[in-house]
PDB file of N, CA and C in Angstrom:
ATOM      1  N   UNK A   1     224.460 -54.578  97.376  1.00  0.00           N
ATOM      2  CA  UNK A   1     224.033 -55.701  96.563  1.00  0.00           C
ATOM      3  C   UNK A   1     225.251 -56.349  95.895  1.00  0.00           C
ATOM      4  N   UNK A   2     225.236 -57.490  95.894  1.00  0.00           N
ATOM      5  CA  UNK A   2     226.567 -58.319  95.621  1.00  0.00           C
ATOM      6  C   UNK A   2     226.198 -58.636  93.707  1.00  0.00           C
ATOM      7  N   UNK A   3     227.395 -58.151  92.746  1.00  0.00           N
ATOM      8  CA  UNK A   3     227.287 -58.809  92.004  1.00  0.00           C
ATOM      9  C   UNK A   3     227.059 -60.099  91.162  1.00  0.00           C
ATOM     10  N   UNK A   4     227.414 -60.699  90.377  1.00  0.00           N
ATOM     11  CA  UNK A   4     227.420 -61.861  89.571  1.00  0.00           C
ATOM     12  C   UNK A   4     228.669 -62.492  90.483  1.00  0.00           C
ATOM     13  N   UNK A   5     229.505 -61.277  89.851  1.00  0.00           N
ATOM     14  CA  UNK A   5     230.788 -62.566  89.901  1.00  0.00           C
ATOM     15  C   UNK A   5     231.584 -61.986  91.209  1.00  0.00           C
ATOM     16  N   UNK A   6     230.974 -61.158  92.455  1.00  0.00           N
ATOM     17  CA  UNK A   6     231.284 -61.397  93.580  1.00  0.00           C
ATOM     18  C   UNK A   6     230.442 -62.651  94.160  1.00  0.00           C
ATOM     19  N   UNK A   7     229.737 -63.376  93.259  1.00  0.00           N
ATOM     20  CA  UNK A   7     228.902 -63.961  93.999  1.00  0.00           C
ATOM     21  C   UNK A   7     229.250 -65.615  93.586  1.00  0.00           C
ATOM     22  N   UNK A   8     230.091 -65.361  92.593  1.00  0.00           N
ATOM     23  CA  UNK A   8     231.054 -66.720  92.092  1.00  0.00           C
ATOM     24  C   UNK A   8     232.397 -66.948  92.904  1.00  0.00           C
ATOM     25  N   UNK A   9     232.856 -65.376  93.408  1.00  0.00           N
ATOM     26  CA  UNK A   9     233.783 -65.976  94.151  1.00  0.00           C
ATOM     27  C   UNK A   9     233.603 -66.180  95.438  1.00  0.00           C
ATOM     28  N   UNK A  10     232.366 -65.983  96.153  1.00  0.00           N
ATOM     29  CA  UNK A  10     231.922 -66.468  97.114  1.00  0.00           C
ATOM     30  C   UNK A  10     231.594 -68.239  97.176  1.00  0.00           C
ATOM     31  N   UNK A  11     230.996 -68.428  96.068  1.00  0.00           N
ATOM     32  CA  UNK A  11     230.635 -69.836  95.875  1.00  0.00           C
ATOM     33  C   UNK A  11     231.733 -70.660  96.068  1.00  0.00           C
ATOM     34  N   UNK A  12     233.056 -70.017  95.296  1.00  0.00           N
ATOM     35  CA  UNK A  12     234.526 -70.971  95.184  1.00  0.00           C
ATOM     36  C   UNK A  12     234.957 -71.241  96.664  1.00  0.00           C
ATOM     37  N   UNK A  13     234.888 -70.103  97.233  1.00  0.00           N
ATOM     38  CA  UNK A  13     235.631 -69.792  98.173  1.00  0.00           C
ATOM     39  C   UNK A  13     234.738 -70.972  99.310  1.00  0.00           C
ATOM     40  N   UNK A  14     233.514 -70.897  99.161  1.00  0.00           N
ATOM     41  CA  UNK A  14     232.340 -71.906 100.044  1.00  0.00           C
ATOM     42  C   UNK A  14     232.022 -73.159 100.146  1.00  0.00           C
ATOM     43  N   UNK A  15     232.698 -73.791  98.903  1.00  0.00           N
ATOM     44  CA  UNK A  15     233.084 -74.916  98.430  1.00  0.00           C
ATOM     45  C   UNK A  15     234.049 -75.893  99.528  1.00  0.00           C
ATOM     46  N   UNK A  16     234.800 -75.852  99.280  1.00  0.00           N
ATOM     47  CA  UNK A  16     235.894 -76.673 100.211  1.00  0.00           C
ATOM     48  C   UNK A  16     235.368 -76.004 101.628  1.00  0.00           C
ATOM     49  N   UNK A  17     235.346 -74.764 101.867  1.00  0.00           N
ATOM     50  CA  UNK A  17     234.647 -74.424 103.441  1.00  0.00           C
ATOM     51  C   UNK A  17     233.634 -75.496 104.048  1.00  0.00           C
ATOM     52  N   UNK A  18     232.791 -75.645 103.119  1.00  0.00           N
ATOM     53  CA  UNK A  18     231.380 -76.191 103.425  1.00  0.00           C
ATOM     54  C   UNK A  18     231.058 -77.604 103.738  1.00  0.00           C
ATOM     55  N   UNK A  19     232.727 -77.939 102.741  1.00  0.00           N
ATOM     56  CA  UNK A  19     232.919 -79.972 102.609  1.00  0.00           C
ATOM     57  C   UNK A  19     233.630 -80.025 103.917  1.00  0.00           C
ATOM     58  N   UNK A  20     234.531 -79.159 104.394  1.00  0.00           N
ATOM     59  CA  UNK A  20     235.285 -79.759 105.994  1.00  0.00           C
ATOM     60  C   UNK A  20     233.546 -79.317 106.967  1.00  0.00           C
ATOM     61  N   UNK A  21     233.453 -78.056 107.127  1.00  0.00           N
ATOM     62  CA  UNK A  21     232.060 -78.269 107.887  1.00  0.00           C
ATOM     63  C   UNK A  21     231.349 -79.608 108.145  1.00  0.00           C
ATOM     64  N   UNK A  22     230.459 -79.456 107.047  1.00  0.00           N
ATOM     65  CA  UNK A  22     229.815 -80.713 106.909  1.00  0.00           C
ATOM     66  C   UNK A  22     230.043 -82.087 107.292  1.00  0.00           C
ATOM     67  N   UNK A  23     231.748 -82.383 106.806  1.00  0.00           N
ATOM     68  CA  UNK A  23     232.116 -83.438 107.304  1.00  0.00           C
ATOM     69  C   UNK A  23     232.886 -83.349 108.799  1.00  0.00           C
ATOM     70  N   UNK A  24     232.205 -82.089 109.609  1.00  0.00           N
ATOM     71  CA  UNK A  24     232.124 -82.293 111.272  1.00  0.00           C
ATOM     72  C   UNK A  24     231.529 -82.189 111.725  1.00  0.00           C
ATOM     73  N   UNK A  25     231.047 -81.604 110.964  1.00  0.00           N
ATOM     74  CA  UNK A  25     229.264 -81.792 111.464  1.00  0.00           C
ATOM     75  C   UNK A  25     228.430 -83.488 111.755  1.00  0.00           C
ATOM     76  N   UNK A  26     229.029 -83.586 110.873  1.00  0.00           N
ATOM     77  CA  UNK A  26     228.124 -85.423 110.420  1.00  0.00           C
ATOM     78  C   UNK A  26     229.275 -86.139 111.752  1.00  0.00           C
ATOM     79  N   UNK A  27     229.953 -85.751 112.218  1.00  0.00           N
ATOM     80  CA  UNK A  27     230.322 -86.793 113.583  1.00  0.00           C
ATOM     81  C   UNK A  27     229.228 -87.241 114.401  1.00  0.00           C
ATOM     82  N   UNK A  28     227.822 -86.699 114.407  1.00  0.00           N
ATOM     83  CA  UNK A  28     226.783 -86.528 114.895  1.00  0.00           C
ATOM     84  C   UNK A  28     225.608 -86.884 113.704  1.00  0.00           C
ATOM     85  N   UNK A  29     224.975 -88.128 113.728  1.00  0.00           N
ATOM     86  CA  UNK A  29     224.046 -88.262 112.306  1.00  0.00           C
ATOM     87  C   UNK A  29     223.022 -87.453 112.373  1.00  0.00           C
ATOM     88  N   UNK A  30     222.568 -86.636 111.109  1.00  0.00           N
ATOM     89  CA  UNK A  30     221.479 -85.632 111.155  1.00  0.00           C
ATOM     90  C   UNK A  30     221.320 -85.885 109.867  1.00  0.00           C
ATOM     91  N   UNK A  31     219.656 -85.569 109.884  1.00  0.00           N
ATOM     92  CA  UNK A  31     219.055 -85.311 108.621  1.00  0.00           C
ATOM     93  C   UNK A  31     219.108 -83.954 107.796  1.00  0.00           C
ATOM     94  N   UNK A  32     219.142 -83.901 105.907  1.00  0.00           N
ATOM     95  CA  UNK A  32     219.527 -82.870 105.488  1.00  0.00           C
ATOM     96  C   UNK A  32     218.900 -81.200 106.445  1.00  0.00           C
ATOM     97  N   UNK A  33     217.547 -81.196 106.807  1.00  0.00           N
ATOM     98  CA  UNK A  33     216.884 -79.700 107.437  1.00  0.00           C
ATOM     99  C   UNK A  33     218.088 -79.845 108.373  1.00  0.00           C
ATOM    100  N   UNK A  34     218.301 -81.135 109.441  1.00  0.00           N
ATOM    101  CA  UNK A  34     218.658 -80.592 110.786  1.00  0.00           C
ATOM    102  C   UNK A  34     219.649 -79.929 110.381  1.00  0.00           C
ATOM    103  N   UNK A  35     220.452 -80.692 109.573  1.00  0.00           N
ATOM    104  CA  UNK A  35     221.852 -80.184 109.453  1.00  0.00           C
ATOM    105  C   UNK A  35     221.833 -78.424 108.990  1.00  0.00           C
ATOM    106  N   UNK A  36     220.902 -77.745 107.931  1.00  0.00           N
ATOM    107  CA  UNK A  36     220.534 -76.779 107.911  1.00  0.00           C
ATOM    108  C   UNK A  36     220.851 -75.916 109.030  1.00  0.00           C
ATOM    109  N   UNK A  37     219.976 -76.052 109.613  1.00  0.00           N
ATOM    110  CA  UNK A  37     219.734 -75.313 111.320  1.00  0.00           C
ATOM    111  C   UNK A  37     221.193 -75.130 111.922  1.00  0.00           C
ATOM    112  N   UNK A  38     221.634 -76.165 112.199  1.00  0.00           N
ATOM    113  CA  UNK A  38     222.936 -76.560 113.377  1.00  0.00           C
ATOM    114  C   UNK A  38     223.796 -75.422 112.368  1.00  0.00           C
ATOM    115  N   UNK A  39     224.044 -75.660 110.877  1.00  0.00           N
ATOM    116  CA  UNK A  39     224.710 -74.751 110.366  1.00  0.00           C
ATOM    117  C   UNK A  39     224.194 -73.277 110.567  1.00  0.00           C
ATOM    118  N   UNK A  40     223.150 -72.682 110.275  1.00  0.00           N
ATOM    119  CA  UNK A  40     223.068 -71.732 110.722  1.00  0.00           C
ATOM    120  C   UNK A  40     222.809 -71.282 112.447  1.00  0.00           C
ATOM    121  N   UNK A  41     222.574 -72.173 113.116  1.00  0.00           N
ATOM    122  CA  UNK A  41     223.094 -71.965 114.718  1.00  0.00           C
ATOM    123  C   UNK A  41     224.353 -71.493 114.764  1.00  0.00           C
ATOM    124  N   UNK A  42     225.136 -72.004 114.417  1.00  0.00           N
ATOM    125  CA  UNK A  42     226.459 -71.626 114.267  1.00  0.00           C
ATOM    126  C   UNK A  42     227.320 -70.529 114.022  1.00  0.00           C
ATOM    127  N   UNK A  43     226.292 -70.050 112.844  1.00  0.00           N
ATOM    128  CA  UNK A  43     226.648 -68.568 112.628  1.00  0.00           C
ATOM    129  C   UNK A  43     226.973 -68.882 111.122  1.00  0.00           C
ATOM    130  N   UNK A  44     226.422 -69.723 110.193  1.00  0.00           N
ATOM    131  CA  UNK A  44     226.980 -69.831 108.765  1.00  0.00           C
ATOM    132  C   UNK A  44     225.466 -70.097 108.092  1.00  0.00           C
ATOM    133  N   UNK A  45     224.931 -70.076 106.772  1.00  0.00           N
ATOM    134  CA  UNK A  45     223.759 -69.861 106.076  1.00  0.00           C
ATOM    135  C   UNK A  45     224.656 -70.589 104.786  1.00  0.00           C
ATOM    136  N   UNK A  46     223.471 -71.855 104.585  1.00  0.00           N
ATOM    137  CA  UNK A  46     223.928 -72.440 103.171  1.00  0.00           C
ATOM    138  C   UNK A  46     222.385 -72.661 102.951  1.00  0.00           C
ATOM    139  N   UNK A  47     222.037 -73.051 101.664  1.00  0.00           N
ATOM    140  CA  UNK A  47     220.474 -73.123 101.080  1.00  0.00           C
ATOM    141  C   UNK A  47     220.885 -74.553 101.036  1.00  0.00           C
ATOM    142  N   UNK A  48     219.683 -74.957 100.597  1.00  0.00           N
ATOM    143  CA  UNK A  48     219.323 -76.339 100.462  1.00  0.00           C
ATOM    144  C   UNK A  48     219.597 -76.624  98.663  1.00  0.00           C
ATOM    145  N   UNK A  49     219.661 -75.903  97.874  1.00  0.00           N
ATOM    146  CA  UNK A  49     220.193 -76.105  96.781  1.00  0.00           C
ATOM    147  C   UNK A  49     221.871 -76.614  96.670  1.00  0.00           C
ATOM    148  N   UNK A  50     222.202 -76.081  97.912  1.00  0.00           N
ATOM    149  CA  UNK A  50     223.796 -76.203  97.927  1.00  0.00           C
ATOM    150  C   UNK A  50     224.029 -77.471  98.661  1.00  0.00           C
ATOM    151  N   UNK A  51     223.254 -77.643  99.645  1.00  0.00           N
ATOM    152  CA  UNK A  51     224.038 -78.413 100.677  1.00  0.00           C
ATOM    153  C   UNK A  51     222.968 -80.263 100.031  1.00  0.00           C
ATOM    154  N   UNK A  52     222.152 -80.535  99.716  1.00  0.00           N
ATOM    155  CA  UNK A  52     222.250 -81.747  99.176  1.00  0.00           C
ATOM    156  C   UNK A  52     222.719 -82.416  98.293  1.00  0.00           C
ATOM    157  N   UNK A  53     223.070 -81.191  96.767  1.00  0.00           N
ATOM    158  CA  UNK A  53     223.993 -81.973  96.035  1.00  0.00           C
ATOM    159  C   UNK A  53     225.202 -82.283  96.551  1.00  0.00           C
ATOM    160  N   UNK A  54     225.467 -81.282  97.421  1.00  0.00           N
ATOM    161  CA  UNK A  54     227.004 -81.878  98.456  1.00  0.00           C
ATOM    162  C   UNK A  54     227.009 -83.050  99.031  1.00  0.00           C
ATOM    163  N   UNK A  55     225.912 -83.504  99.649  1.00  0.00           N
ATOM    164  CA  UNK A  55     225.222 -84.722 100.471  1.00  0.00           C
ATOM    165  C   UNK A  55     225.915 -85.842  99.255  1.00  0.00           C
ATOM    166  N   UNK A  56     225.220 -85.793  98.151  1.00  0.00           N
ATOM    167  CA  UNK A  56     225.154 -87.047  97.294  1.00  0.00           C
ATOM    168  C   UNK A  56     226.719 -86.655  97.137  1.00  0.00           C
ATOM    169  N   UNK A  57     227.439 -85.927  96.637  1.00  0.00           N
ATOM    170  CA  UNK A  57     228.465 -85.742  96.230  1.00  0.00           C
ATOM    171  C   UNK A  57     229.798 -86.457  97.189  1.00  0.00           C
ATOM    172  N   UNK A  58     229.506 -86.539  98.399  1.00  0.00           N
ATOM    173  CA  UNK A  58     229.763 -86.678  99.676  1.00  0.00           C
ATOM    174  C   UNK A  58     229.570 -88.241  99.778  1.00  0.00           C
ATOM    175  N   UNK A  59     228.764 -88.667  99.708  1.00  0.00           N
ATOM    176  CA  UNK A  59     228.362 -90.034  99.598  1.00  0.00           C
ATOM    177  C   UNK A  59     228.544 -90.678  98.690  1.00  0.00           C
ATOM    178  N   UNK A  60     228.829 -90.465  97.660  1.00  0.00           N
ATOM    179  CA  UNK A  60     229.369 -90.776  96.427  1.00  0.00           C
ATOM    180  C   UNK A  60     230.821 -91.590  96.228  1.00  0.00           C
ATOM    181  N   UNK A  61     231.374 -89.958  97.001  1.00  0.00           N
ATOM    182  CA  UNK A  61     232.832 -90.463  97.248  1.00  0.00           C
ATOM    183  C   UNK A  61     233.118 -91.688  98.632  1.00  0.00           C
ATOM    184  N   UNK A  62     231.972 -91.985  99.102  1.00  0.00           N
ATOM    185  CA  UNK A  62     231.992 -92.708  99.953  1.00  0.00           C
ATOM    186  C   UNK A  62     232.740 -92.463 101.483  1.00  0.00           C
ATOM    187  N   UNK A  63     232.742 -90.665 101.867  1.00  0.00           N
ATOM    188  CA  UNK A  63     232.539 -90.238 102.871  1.00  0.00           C
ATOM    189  C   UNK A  63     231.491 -89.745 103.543  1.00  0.00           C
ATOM    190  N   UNK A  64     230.432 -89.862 103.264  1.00  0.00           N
ATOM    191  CA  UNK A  64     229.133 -90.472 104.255  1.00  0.00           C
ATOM    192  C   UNK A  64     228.503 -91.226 103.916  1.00  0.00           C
ATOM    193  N   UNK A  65     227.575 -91.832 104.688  1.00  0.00           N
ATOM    194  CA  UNK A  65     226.961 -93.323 104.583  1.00  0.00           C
ATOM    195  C   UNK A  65     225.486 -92.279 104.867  1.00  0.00           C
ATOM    196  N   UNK A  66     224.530 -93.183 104.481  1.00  0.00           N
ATOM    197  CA  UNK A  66     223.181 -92.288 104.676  1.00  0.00           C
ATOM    198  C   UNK A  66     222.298 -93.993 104.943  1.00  0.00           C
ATOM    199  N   UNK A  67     220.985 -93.809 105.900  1.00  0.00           N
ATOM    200  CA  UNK A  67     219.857 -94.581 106.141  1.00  0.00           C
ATOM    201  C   UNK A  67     218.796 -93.920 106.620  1.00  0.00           C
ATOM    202  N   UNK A  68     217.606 -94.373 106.051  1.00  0.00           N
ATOM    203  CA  UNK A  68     216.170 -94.113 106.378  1.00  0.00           C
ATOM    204  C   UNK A  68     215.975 -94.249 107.402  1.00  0.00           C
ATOM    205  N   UNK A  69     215.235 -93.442 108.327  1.00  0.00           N
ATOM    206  CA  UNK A  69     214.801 -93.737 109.353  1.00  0.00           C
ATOM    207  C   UNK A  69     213.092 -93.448 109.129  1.00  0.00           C
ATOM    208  N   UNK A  70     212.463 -94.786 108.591  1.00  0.00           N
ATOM    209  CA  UNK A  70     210.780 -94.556 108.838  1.00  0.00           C
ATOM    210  C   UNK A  70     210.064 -94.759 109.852  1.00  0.00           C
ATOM    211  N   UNK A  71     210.554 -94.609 111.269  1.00  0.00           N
ATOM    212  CA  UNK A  71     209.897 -95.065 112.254  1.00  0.00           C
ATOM    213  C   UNK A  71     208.267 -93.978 112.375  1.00  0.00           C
ATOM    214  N   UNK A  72     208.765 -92.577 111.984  1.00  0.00           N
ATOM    215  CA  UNK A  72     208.086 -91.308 112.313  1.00  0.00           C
ATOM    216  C   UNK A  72     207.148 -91.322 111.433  1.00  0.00           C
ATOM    217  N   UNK A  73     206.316 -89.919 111.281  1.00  0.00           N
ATOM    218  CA  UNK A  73     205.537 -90.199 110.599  1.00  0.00           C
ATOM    219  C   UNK A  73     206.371 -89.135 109.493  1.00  0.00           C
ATOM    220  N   UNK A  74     207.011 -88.528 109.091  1.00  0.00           N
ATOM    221  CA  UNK A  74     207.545 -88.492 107.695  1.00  0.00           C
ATOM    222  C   UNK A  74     209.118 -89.180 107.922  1.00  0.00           C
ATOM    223  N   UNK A  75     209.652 -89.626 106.588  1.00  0.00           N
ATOM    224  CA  UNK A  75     210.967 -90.285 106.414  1.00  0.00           C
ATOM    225  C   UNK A  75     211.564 -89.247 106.548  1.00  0.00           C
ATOM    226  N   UNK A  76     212.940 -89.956 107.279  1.00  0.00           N
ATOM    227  CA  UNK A  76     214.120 -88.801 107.440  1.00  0.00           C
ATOM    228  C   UNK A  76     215.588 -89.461 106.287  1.00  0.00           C
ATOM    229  N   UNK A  77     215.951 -89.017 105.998  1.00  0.00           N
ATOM    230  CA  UNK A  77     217.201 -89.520 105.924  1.00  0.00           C
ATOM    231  C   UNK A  77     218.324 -88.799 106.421  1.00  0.00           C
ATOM    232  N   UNK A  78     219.240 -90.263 107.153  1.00  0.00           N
ATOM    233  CA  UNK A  78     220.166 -89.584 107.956  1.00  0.00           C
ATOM    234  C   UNK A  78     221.327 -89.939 107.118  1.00  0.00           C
ATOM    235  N   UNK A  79     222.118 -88.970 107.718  1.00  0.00           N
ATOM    236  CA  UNK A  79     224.062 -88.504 106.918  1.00  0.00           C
ATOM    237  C   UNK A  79     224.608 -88.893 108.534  1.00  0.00           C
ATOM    238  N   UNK A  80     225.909 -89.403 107.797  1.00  0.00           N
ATOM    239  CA  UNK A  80     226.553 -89.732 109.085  1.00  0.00           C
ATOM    240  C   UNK A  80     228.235 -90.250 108.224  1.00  0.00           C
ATOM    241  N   UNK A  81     229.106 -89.376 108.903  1.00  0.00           N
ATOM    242  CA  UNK A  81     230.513 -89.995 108.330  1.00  0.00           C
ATOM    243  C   UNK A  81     231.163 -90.936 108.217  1.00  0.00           C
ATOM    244  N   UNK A  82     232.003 -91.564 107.530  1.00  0.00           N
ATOM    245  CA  UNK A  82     232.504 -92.652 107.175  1.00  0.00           C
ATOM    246  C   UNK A  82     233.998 -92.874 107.402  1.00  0.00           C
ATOM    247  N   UNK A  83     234.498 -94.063 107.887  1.00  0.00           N
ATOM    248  CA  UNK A  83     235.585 -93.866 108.604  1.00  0.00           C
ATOM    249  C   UNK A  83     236.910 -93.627 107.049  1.00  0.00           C
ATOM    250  N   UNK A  84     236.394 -93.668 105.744  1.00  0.00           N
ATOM    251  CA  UNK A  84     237.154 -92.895 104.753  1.00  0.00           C
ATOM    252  C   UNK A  84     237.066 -91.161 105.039  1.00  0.00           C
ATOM    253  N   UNK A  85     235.682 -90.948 105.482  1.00  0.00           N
ATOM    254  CA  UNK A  85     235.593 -89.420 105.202  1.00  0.00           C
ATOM    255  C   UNK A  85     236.162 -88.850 106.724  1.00  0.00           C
ATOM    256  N   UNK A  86     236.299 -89.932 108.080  1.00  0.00           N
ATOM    257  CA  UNK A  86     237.379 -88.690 109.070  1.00  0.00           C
ATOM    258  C   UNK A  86     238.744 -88.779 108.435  1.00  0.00           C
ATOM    259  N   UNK A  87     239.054 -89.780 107.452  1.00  0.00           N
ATOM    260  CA  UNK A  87     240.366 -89.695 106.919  1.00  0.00           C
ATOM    261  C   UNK A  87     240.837 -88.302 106.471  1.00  0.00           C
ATOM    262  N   UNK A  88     239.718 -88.031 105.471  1.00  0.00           N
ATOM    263  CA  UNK A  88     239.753 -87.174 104.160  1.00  0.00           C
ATOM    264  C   UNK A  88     239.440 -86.077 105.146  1.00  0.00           C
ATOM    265  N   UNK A  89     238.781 -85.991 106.331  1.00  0.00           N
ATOM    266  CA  UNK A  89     238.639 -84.604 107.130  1.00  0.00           C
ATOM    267  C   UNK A  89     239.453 -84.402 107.592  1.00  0.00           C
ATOM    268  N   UNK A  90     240.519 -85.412 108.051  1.00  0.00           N
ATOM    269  CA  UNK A  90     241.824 -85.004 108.594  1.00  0.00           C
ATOM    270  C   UNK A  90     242.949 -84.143 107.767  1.00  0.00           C
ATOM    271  N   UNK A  91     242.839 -84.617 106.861  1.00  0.00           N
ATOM    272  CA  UNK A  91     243.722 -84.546 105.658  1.00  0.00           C
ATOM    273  C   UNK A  91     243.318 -82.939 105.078  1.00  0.00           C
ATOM    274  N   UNK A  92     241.960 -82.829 105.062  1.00  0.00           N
ATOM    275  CA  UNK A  92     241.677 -81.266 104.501  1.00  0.00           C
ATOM    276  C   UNK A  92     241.715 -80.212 105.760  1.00  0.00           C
ATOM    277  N   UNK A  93     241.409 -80.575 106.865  1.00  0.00           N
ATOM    278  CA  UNK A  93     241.762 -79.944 108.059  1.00  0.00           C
ATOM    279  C   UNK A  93     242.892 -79.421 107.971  1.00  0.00           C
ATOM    280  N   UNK A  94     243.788 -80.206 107.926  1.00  0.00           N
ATOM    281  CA  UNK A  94     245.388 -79.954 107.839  1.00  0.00           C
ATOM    282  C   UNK A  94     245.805 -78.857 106.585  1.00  0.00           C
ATOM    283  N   UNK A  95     245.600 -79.310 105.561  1.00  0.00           N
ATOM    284  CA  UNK A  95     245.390 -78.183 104.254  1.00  0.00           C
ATOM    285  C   UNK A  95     245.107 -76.928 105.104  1.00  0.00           C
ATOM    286  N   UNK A  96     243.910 -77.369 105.571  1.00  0.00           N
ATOM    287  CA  UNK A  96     243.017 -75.176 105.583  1.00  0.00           C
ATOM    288  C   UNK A  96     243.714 -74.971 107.204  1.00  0.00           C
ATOM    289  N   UNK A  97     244.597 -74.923 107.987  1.00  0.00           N
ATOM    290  CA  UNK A  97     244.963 -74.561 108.853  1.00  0.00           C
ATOM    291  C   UNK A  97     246.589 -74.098 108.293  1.00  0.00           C
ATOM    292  N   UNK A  98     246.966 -74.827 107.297  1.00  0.00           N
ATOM    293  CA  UNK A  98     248.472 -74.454 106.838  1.00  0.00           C
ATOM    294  C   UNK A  98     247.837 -73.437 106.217  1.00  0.00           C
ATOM    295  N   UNK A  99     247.023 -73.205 105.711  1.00  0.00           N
ATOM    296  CA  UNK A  99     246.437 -72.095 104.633  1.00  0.00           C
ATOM    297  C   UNK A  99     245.999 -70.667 105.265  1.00  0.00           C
ATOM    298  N   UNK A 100     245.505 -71.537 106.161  1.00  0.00           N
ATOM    299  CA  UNK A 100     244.803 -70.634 107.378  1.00  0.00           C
ATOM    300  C   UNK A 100     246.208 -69.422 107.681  1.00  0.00           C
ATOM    301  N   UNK A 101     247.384 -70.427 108.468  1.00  0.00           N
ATOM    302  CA  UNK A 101     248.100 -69.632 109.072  1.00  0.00           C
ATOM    303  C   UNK A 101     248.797 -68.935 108.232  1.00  0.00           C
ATOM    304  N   UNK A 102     249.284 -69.390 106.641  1.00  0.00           N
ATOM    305  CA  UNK A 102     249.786 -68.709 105.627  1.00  0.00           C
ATOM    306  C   UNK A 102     249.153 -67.310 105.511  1.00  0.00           C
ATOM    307  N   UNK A 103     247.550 -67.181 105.352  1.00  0.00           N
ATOM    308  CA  UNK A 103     246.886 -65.898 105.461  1.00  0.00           C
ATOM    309  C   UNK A 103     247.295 -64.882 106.240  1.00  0.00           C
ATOM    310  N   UNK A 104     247.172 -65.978 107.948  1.00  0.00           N
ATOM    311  CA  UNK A 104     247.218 -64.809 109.173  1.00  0.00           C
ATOM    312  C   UNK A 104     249.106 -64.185 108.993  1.00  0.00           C
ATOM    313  N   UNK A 105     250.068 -65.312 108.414  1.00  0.00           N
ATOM    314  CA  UNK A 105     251.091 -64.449 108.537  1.00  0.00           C
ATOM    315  C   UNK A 105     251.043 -63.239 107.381  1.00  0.00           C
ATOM    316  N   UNK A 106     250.265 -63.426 106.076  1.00  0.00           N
ATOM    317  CA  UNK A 106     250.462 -62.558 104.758  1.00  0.00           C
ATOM    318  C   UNK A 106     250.023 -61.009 105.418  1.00  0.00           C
ATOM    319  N   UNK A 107     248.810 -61.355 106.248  1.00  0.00           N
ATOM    320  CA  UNK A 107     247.570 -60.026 107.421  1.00  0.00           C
ATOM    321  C   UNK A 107     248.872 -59.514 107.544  1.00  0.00           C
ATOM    322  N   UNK A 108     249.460 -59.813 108.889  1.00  0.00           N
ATOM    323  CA  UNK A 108     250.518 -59.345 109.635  1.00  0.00           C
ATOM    324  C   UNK A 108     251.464 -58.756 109.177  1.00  0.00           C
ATOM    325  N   UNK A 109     251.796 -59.338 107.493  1.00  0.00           N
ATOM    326  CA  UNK A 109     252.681 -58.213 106.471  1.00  0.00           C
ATOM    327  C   UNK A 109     252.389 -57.264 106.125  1.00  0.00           C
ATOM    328  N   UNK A 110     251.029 -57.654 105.952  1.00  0.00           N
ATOM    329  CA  UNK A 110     250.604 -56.475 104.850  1.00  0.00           C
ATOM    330  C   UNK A 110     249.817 -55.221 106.236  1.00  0.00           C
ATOM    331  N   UNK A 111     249.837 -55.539 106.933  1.00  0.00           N
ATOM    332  CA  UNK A 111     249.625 -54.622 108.053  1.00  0.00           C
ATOM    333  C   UNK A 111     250.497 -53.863 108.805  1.00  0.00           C
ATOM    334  N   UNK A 112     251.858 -54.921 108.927  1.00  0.00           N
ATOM    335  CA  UNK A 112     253.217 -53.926 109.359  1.00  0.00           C
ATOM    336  C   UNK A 112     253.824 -52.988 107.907  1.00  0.00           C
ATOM    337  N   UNK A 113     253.070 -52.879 106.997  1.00  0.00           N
ATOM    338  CA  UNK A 113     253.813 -52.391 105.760  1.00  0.00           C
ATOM    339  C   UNK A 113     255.213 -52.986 105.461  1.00  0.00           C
TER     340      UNK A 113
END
């Protein structure tokens, strides 16, 4: 059973994870459930408490654009990226891969002693 505050540094840590996701995910427009799913297809689990305030948060900053689609018989609303937010995905991509490889070389230290 995961504590309090193993469960805060999970959140930190899920944060910026969740904003590059998301914003590659949305190369493809989906509504908040689909997007759900595809994330956990994937092999990752976010709740719906987490991932729509991200939505607005996301859209806010004016890296996704969102529209109704009422053709169906319930409304969808779709997420879909914004040519600011492949900017800003490029840009954080780049971050978490320098970060990335910083880790895999720290592994490799702390594994050769």
């Amino acid at each position: 059973m995961k504590s309090i505050k193993d469960n805060k540094i999970e959140v930190e840590m899920n944060r910026g994870f969740l904003q590059i996701m998301v914003l590659l995910a949305l190369e493809t427009p989906m509504y908040g459930y689909m997007m759900l799913r595809f994330i956990e297809e994937i092999g990752y689990s976010v709740e719906e408490n987490t991932l729509y305030p991200m939505l607005r948060r996301l859209k806010k900053n004016g890296w996704v654009s969102s529209k109704w689609d009422v053709e169906h018989d319930r409304p969808k609303k779709y997420y879909e990226i914004t040519k600011k937010g492949k900017t800003i995905r490029s840009k954080l991509l780049s971050i978490w891969q320098t970060q990335n490889g910083v880790i895999k070389k720290l592994l490799k230290e702390v594994e050769n002693g």
